[in-house]
N, C-alpha and C. Protein backbone atom coordinates (compact mmCIF):
# COMPACT_ATOMS: atom_id res chain seq x y z
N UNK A 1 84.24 115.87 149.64
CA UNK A 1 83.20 114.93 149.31
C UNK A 1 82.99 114.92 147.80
N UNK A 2 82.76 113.65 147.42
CA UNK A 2 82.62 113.57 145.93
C UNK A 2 81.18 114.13 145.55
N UNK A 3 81.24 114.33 144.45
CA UNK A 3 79.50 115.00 143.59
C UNK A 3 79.27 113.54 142.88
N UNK A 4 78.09 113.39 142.81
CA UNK A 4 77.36 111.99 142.10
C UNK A 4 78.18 112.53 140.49
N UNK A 5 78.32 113.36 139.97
CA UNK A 5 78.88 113.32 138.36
C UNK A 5 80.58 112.58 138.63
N UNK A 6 81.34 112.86 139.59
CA UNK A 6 82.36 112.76 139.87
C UNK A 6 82.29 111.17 139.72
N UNK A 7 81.42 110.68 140.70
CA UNK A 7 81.10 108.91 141.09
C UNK A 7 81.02 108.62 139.43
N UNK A 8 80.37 109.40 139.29
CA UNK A 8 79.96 108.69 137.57
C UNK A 8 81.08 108.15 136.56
N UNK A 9 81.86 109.72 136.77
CA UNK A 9 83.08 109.71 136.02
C UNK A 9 83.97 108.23 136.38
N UNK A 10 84.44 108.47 137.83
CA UNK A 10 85.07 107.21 138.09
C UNK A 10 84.58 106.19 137.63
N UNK A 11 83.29 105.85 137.86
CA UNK A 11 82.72 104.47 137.46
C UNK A 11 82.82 104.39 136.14
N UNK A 12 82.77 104.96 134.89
CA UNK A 12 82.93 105.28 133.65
C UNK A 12 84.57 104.44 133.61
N UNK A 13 85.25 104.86 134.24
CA UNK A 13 86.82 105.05 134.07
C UNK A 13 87.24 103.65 134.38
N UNK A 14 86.16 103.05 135.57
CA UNK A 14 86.96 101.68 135.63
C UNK A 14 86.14 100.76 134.88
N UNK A 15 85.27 101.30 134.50
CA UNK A 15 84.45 99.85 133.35
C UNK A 15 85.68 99.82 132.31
N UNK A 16 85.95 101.55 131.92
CA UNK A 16 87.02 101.50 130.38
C UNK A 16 88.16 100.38 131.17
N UNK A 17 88.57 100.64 132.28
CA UNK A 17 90.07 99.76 132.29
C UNK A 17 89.92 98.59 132.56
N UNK A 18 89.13 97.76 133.49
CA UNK A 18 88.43 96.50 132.69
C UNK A 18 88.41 95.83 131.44
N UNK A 19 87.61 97.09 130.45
CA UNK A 19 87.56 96.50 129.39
C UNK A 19 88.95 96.30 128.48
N UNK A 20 89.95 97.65 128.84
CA UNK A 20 91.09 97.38 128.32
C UNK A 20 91.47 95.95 128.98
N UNK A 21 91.63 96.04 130.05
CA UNK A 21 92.59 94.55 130.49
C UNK A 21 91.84 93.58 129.75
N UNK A 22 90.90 93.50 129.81
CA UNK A 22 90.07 91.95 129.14
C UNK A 22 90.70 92.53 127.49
N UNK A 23 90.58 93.35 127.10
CA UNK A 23 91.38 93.25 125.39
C UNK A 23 92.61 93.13 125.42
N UNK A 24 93.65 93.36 126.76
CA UNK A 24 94.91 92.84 126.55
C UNK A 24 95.50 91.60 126.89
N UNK A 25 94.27 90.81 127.59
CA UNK A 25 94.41 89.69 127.73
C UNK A 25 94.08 88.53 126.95
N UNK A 26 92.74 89.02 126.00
CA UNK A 26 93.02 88.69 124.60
C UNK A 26 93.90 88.76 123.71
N UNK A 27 94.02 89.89 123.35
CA UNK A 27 95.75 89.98 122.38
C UNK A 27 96.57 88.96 123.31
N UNK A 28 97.19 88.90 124.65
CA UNK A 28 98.12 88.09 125.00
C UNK A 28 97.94 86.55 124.62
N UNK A 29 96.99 86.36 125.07
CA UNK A 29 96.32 84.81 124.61
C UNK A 29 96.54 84.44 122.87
N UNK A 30 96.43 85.32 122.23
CA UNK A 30 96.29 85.29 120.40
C UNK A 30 98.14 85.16 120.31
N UNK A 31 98.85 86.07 120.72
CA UNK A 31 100.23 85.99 120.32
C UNK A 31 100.86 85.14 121.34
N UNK A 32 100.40 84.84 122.47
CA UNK A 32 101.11 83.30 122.90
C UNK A 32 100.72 82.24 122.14
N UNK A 33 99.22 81.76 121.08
CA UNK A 33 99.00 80.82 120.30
C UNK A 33 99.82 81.04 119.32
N UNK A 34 100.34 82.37 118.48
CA UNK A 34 100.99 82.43 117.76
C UNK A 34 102.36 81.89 118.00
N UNK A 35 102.92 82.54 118.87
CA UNK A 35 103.69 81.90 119.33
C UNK A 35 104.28 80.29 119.36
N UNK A 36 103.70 79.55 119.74
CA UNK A 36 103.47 78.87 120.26
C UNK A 36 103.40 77.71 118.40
N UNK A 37 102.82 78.38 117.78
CA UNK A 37 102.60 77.76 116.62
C UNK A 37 103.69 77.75 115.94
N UNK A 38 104.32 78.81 116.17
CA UNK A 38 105.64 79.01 115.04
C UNK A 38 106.59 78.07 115.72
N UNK A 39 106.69 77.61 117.31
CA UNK A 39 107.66 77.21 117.48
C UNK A 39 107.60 75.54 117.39
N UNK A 40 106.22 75.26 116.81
CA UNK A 40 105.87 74.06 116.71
C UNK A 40 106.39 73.78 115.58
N UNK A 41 106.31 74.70 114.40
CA UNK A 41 106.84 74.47 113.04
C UNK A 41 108.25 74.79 112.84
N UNK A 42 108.92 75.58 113.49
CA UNK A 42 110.53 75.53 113.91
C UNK A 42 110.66 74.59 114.08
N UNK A 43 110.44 73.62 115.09
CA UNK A 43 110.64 72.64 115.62
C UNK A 43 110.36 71.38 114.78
N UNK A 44 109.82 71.08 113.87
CA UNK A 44 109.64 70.19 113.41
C UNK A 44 110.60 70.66 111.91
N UNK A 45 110.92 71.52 111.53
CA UNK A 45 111.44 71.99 110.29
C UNK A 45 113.32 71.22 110.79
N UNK A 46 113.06 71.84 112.07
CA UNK A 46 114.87 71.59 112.58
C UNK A 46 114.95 70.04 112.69
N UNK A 47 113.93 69.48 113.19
CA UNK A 47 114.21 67.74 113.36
C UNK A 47 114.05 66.88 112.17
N UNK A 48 113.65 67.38 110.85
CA UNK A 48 113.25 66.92 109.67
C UNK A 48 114.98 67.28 109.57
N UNK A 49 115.34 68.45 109.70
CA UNK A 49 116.72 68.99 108.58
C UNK A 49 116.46 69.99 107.89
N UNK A 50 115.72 70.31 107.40
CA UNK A 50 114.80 71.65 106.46
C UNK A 50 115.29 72.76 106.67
N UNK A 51 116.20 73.32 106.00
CA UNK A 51 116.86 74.79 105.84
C UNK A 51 115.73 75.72 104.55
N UNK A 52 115.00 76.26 105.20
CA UNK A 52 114.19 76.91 104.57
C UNK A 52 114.78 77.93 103.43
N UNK A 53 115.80 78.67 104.03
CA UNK A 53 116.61 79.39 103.03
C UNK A 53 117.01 79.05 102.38
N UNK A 54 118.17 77.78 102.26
CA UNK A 54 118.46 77.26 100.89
C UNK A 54 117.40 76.67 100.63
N UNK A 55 116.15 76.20 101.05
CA UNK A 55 114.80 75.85 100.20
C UNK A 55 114.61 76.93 99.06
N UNK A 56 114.35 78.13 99.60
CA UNK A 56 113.92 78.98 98.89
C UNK A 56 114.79 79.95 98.25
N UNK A 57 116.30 79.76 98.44
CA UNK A 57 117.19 80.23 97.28
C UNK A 57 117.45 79.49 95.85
N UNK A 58 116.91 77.74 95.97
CA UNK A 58 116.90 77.48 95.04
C UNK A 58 115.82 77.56 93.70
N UNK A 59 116.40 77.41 92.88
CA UNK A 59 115.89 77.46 91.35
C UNK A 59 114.67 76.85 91.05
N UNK A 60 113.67 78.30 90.70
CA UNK A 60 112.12 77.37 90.91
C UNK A 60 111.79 77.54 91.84
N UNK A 61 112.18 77.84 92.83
CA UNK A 61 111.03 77.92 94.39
C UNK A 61 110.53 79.40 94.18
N UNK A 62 110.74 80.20 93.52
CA UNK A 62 109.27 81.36 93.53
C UNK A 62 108.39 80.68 92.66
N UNK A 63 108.66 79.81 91.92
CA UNK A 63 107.43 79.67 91.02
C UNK A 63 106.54 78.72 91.45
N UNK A 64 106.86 77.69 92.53
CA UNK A 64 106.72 76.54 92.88
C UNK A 64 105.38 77.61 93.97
N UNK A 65 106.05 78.56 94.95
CA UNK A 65 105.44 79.34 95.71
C UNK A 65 104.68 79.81 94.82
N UNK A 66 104.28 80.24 93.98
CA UNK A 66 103.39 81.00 92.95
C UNK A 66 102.38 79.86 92.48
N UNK A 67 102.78 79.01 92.41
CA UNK A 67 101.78 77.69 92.14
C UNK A 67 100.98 77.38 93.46
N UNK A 68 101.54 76.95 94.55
CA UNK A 68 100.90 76.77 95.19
C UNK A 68 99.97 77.87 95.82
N UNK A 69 99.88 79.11 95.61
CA UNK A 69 99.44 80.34 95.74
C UNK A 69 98.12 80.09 94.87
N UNK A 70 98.17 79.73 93.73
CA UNK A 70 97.24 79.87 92.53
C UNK A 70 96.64 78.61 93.15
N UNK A 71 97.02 77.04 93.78
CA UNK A 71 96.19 76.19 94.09
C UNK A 71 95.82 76.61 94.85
N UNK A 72 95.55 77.43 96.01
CA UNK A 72 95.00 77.93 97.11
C UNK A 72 93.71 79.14 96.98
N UNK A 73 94.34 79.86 95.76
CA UNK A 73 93.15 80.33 95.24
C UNK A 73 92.05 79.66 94.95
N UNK A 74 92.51 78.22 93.64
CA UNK A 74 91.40 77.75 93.66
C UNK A 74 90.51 77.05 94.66
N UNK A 75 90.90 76.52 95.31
CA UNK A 75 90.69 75.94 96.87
C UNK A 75 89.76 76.65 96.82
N UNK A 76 90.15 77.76 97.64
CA UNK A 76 89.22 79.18 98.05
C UNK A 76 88.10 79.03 97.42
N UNK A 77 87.81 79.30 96.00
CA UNK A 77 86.98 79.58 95.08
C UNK A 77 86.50 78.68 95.23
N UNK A 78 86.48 77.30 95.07
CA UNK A 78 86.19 75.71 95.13
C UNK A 78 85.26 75.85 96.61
N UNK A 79 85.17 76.36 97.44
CA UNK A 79 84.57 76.15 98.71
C UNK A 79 83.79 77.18 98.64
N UNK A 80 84.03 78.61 98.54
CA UNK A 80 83.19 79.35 98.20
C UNK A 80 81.81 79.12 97.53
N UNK A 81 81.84 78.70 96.15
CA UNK A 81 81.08 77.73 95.71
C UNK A 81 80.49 76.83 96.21
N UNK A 82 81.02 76.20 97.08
CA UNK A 82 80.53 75.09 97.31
C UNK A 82 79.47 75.59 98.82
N UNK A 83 79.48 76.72 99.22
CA UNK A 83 79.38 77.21 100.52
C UNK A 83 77.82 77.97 99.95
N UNK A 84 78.25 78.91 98.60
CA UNK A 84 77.18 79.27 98.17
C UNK A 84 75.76 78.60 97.48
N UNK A 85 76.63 77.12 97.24
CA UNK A 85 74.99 76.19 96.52
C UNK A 85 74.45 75.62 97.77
N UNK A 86 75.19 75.42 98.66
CA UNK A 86 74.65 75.30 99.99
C UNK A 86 73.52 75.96 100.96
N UNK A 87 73.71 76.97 100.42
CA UNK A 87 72.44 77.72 101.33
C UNK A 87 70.98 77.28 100.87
């Protein structure tokens, strides 16, 4: 016969595995959207023609990437701002 601490324990044990399954069914859900995203942009990269590698072996594409890096910063900053006169 079980002791009420024993009951406890168990009951303890299946709330935890519950809660795991509900967090691995989250993560599954997040990397099937991921998923799911990349193959949207594969897919449209391949029907355009777009060889990303020779994109980005050519001359100027780190800097081009470095630019658009620095416009994204400002972006950022630009909304930030704009987020903070807002309140």
């Amino acid at each position: 016969m079980s002791t009420s601490t024993e009951q406890a324990e168990i009951a303890a044990l299946q709330a935890r595995v519950e809660q795991l399954e509900r967090e691995n069914a989250e993560l599954a859900a997040r990397a099937n959207a991921a998923i799911a995203a990349a193959q949207d942009r594969a897919y449209w990269l391949d029907r355009w023609g777009v060889d990303l590698n020779a994109l980005m072996r050519r001359r100027g594409a780190s800097e081009f990437r470095a630019g658009l890096r620095g416009m994204r910063a400002v972006a950022r900053a630009l909304k930030h701002v704009k987020q903070r006169l807002g309140r």
